[in-house]
Protein backbone atom coordinates (compact mmCIF):
# COMPACT_ATOMS: atom_id res chain seq x y z
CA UNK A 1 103.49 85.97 83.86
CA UNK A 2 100.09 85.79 85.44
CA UNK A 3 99.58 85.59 89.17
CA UNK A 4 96.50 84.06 89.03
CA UNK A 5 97.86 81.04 86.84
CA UNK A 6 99.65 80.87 90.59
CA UNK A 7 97.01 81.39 92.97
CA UNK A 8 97.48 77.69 94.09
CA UNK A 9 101.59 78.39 94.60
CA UNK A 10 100.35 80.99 97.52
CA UNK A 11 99.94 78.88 100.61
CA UNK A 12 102.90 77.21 100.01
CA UNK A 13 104.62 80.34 99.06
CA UNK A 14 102.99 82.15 102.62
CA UNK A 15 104.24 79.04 104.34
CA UNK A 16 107.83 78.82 103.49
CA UNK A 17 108.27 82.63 103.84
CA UNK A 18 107.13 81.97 107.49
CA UNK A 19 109.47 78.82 107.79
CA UNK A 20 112.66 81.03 107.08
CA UNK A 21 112.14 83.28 109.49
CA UNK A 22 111.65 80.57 112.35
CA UNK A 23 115.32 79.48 111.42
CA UNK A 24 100.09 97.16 122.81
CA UNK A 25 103.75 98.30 122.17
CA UNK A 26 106.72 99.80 124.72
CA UNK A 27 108.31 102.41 123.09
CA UNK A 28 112.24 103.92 123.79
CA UNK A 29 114.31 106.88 122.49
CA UNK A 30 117.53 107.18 122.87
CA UNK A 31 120.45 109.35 121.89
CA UNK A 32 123.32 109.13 119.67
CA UNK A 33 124.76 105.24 120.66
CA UNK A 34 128.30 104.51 120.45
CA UNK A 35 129.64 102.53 117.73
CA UNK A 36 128.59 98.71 118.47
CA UNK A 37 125.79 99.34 120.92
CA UNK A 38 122.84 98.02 120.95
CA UNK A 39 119.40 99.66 121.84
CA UNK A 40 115.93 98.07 121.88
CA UNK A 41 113.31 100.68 120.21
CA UNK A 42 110.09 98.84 120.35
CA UNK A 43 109.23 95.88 121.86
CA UNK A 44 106.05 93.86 120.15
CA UNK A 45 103.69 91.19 121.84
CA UNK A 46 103.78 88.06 119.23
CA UNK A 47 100.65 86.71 121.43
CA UNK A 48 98.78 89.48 119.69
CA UNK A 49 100.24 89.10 115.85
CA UNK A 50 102.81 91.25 116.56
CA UNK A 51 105.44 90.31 114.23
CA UNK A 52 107.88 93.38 112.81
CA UNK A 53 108.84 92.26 109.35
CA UNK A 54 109.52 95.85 106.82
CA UNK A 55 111.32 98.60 108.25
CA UNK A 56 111.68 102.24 106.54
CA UNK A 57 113.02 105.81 107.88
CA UNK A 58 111.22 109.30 106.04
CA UNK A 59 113.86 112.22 105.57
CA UNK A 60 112.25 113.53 109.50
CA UNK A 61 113.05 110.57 111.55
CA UNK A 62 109.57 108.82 111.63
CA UNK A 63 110.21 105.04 111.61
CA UNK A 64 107.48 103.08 109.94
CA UNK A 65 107.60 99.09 110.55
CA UNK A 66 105.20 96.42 109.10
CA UNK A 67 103.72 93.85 111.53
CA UNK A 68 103.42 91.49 108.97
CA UNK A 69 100.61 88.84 110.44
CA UNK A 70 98.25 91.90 111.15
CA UNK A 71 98.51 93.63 107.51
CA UNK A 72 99.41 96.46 109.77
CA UNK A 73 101.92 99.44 109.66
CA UNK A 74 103.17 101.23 112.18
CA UNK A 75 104.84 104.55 112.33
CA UNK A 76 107.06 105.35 115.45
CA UNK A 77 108.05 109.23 115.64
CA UNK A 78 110.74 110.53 116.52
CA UNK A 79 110.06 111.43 120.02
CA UNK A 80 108.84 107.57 120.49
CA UNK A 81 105.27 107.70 120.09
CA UNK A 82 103.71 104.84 118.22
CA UNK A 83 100.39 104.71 116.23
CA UNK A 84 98.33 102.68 113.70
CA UNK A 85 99.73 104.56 110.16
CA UNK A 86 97.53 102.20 108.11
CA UNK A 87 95.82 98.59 107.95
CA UNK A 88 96.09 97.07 104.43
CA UNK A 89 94.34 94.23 104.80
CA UNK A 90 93.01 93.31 108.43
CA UNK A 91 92.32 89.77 107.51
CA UNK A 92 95.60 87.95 106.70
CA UNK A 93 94.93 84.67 106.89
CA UNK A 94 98.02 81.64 107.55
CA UNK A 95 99.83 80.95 105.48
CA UNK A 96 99.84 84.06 103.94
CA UNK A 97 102.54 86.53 104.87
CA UNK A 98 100.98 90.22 105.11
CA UNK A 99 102.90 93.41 105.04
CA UNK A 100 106.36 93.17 104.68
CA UNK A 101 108.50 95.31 102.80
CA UNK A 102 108.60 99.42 103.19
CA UNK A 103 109.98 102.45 101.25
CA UNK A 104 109.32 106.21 101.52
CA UNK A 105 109.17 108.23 98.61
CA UNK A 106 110.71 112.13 98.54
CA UNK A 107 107.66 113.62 99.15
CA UNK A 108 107.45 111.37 102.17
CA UNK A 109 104.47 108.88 100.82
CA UNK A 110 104.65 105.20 102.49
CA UNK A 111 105.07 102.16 99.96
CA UNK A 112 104.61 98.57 101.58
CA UNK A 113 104.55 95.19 100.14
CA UNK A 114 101.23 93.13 100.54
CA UNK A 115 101.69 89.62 100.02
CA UNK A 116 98.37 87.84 100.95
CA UNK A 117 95.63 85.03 99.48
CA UNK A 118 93.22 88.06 98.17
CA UNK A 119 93.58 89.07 95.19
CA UNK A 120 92.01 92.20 95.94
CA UNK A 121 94.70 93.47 98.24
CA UNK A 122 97.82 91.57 96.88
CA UNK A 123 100.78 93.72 95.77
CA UNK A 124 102.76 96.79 96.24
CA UNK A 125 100.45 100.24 97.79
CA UNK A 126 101.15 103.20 98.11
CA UNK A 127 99.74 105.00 101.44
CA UNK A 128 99.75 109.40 101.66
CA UNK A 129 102.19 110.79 103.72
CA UNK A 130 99.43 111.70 106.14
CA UNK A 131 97.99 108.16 105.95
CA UNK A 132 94.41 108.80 105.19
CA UNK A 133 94.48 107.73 101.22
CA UNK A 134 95.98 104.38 99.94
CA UNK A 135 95.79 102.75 96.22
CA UNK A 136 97.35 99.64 94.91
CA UNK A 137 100.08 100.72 92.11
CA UNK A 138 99.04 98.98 88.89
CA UNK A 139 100.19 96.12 87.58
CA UNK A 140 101.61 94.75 91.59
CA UNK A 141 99.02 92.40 91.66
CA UNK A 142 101.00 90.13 89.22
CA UNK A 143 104.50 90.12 91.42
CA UNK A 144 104.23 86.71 93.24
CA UNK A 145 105.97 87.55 95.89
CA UNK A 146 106.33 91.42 95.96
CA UNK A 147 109.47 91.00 98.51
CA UNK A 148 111.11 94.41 99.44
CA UNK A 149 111.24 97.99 97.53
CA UNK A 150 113.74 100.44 96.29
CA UNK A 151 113.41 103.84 95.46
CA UNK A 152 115.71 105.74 92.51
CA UNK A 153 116.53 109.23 92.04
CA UNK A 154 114.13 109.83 89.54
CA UNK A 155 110.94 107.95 91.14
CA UNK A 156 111.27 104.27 89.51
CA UNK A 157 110.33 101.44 92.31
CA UNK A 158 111.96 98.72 92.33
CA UNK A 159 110.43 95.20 93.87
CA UNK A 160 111.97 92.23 94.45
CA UNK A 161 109.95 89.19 93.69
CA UNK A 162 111.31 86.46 96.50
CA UNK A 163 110.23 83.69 94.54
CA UNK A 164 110.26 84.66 90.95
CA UNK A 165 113.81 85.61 91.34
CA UNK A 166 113.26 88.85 89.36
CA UNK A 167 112.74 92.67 90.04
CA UNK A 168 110.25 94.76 89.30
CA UNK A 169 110.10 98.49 88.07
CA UNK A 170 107.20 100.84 88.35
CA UNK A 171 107.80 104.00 87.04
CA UNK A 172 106.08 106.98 88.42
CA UNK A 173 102.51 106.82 86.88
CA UNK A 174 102.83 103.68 85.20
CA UNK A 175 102.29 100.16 85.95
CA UNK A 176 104.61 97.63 87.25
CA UNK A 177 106.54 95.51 84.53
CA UNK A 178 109.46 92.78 84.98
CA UNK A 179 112.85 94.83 84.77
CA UNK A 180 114.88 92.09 85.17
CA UNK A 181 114.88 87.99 86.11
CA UNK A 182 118.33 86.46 85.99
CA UNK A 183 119.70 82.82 87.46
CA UNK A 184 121.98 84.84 89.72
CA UNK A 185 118.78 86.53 91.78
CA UNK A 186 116.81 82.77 91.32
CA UNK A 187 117.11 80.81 94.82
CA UNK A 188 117.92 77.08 94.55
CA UNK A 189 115.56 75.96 96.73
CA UNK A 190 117.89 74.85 98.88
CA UNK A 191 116.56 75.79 102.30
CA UNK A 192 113.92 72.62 101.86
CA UNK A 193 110.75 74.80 101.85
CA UNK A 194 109.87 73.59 98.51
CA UNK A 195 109.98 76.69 96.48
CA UNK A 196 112.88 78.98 95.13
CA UNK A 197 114.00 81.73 97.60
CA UNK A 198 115.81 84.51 95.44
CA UNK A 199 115.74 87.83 95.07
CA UNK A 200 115.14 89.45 98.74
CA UNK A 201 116.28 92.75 100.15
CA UNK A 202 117.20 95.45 97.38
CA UNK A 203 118.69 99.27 97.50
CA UNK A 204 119.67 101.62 94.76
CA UNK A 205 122.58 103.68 94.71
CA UNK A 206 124.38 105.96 91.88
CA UNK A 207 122.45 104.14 88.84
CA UNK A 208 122.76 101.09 90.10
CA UNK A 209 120.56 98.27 91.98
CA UNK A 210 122.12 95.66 94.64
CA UNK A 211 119.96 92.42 95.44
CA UNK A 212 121.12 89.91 98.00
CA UNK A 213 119.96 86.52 97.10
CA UNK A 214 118.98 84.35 99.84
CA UNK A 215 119.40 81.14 98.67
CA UNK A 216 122.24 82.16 96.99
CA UNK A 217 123.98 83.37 99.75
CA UNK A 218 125.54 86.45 97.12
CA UNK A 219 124.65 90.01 96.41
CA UNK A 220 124.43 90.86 93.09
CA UNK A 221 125.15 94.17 91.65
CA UNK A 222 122.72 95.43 88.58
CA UNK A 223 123.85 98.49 86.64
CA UNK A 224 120.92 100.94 85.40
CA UNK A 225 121.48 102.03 81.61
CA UNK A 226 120.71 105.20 80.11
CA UNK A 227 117.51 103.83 78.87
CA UNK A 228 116.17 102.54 81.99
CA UNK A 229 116.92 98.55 81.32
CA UNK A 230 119.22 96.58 83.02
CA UNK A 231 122.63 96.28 82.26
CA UNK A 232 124.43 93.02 82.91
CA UNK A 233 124.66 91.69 86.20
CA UNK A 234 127.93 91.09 88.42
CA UNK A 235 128.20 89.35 91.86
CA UNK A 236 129.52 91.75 94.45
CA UNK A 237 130.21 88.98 96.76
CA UNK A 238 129.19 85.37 97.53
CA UNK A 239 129.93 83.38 101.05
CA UNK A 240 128.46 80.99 103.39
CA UNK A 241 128.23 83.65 105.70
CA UNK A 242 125.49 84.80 103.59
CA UNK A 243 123.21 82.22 103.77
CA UNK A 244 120.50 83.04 104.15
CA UNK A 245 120.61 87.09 103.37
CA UNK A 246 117.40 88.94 104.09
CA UNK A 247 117.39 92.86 104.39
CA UNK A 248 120.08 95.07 102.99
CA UNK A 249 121.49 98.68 103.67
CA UNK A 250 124.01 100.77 102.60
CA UNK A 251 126.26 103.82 104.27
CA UNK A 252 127.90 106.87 102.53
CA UNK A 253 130.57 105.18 101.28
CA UNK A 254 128.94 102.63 99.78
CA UNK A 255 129.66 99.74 102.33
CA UNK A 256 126.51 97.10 102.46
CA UNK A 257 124.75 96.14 106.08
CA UNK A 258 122.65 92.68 105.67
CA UNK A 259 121.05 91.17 107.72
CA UNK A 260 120.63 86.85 108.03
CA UNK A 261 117.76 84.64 109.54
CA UNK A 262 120.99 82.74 111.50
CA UNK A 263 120.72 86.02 113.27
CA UNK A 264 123.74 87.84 111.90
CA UNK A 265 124.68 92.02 111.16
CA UNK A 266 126.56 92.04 108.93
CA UNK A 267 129.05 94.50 107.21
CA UNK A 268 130.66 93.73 103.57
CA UNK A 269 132.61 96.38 102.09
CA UNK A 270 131.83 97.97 98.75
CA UNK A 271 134.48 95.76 96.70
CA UNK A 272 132.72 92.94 98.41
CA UNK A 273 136.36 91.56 99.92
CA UNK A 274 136.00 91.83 103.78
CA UNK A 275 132.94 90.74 105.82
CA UNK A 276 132.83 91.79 109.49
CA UNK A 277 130.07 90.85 111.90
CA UNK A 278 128.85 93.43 113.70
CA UNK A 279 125.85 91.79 115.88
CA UNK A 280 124.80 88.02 116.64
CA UNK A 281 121.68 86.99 118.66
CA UNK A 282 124.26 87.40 121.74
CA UNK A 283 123.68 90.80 120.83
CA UNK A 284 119.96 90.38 120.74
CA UNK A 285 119.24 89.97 117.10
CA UNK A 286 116.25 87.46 116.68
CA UNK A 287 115.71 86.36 113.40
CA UNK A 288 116.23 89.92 111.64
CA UNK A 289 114.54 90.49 108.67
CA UNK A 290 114.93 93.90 107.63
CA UNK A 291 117.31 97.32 108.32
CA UNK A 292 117.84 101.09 107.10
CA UNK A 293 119.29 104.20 108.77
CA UNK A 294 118.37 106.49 110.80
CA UNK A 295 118.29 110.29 109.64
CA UNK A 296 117.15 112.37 112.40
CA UNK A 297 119.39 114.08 114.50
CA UNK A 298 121.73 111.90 116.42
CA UNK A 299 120.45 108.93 114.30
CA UNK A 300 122.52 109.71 111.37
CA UNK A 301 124.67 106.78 112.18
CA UNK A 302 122.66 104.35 113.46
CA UNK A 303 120.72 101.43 111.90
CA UNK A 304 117.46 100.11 113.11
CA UNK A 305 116.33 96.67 111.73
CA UNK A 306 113.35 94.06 113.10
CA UNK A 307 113.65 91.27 114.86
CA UNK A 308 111.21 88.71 113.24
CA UNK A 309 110.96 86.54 116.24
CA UNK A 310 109.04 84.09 114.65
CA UNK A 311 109.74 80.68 116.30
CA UNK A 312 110.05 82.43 119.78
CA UNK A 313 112.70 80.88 120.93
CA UNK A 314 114.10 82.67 123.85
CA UNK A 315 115.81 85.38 122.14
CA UNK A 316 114.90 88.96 122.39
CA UNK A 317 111.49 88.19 120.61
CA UNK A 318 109.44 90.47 118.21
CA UNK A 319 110.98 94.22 118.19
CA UNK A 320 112.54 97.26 116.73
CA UNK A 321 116.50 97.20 117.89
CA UNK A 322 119.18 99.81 116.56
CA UNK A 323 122.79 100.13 116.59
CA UNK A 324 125.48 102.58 116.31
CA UNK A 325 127.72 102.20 113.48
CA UNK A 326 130.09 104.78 113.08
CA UNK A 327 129.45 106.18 109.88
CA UNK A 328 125.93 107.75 108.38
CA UNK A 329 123.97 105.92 105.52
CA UNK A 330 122.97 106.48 102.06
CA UNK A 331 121.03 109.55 102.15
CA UNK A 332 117.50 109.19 100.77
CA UNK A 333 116.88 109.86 96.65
């Protein structure tokens, strides 16, 4: 597949992604929270492009968020102060997206999803720990929607491509190739916005990869082979409540967090046979896009995620929010 036999697909594609997520900074700290409570980080001024879309943790604490309209990433440390880690692109121009999904690599090295209308900046990059050097990873360019990112033990990326329905792998040093593209990650189109909405928010645990579909309302579990393919894929679970899944997470036991634009936490246990909710917009959630743990001290068992905010609509607008769970996450490969 070539992305520039799509180049006219991009506005459209920019467009919708904004349409889902309409279904200067102040900064907080806080200590361990009890299970269930709530906690506002960060809050962002939308008047200003300040819209938190990609949210990663590094093994120290440091928070790094994506404000998605500004090509921008931010990294929060952990005793609350904010900066500028890196611009990728400072023109973004509606409808395309920006910066959206993160990762962070062992080393500590910042990974971030571009999707824009220049083909000169489109794709996945990979920014120093330190934030001064940045390159493109070959071969991103061609993802159409490079969606959200995944790290594995042994360094392969993984990349969801939203409207593909497909993942990406990019092993370490070489350039990006289709791993796998299956009906079960392909949205339906469903939500009206005139393109497929599939494969979304992805995480890797004990050689395998889990992608929640948002169309599809499912999360799909894909099993890594000895080779490095993909083995055959099997639907964890599938519900209404689902619909439609953005971000995902996962805690030591293997339990899944997701998060939906109907402004939902959510908790599905590893079998994928119970679904509790553990947040609504009640709570403060605000079209949510994106989630992972916390791993500094007293953050163990916590999970921050972004509140989109898109449409505005009198709920806790653009921010940074985290909430006690109980139990700590997945630690980093």
């Amino acid at each position: 597949m070539s992305v520039v036999n799509n180049r006219t697909a991009w506005p459209l594609i920019g467009l919708c992604f904004a349409l889902l997520f309409s279904l200067g900074s102040d900064v907080a700290t806080a200590e361990r929270l009890p299970d269930g409570q709530l906690e506002t980080v960060v809050l962002y001024d939308p008047a200003i492009g300040e819209l938190p879309e990609g949210i990663a943790v590094d093994k120290v604490g440091n928070l790094f968020v994506t404000l998605a309209p500004l090509g921008q990433i931010r990294k929060i440390a952990p005793d609350g102060s904010e900066s500028v880690f890196a611009t990728l692109d400072p023109v973004i121009i509606p409808p395309a997206v920006g910066a959206i999904g993160l990762a962070v690599d062992a080393p500590g090295n910042v990974y971030a999803c571009l999707m824009s209308l220049n083909p000169d900046t489109h794709g996945v990059w990979r920014i120093s720990r330190d934030g001064y050097s940045r390159n493109r990873l070959p071969g991103t360019d061609q993802i159409l929607f490079p969606n959200a990112l995944a790290f594995d033990k042994v360094g392969n990326l993984y990349v969801t491509d939203l409207v593909m329905g497909a993942v990406w792998r990019i092993p370490p040093h070489g350039m990006a190739e289709v791993w796998v593209q299956d009906a079960l990650l392909q949205g339906d189109g469903s939500l009206g916005l005139g393109l497929p909405l599939g494969a979304n928010g992805i995480v890797y645990r004990h050689g395998e990869v889990l992608v929640a579909n948002t169309e599809g309302a499912r999360i799909v579990r894909i099993p890594v082979l000895r080779d490095g393919t993909a083995g055959a894929l099997e639907v964890v679970v599938e519900d209404p409540i689902l619909y439609p899944t953005d971000g995902i997470a996962l805690d030591v036991h293997g339990d899944i967090y997701a998060v939906t634009s109907t402004d939902m936490l959510l908790r599905i246990s590893f079998e994928g046979d119970s679904i509790d909710v553990l947040a609504t917009a009640d709570d403060g959630l605000d079209e949510p896009a994106s989630l992972a743990f916390g791993t500094g001290k007293g953050n163990r068992k916590s999970i921050y995620f972004t509140n989109f905010a898109f449409l505005q609509n009198g709920g806790a607008g653009p921010s940074v929010m985290k909430i006690g769970v109980g139990v700590p996450g997945l630690p980093l490969p």
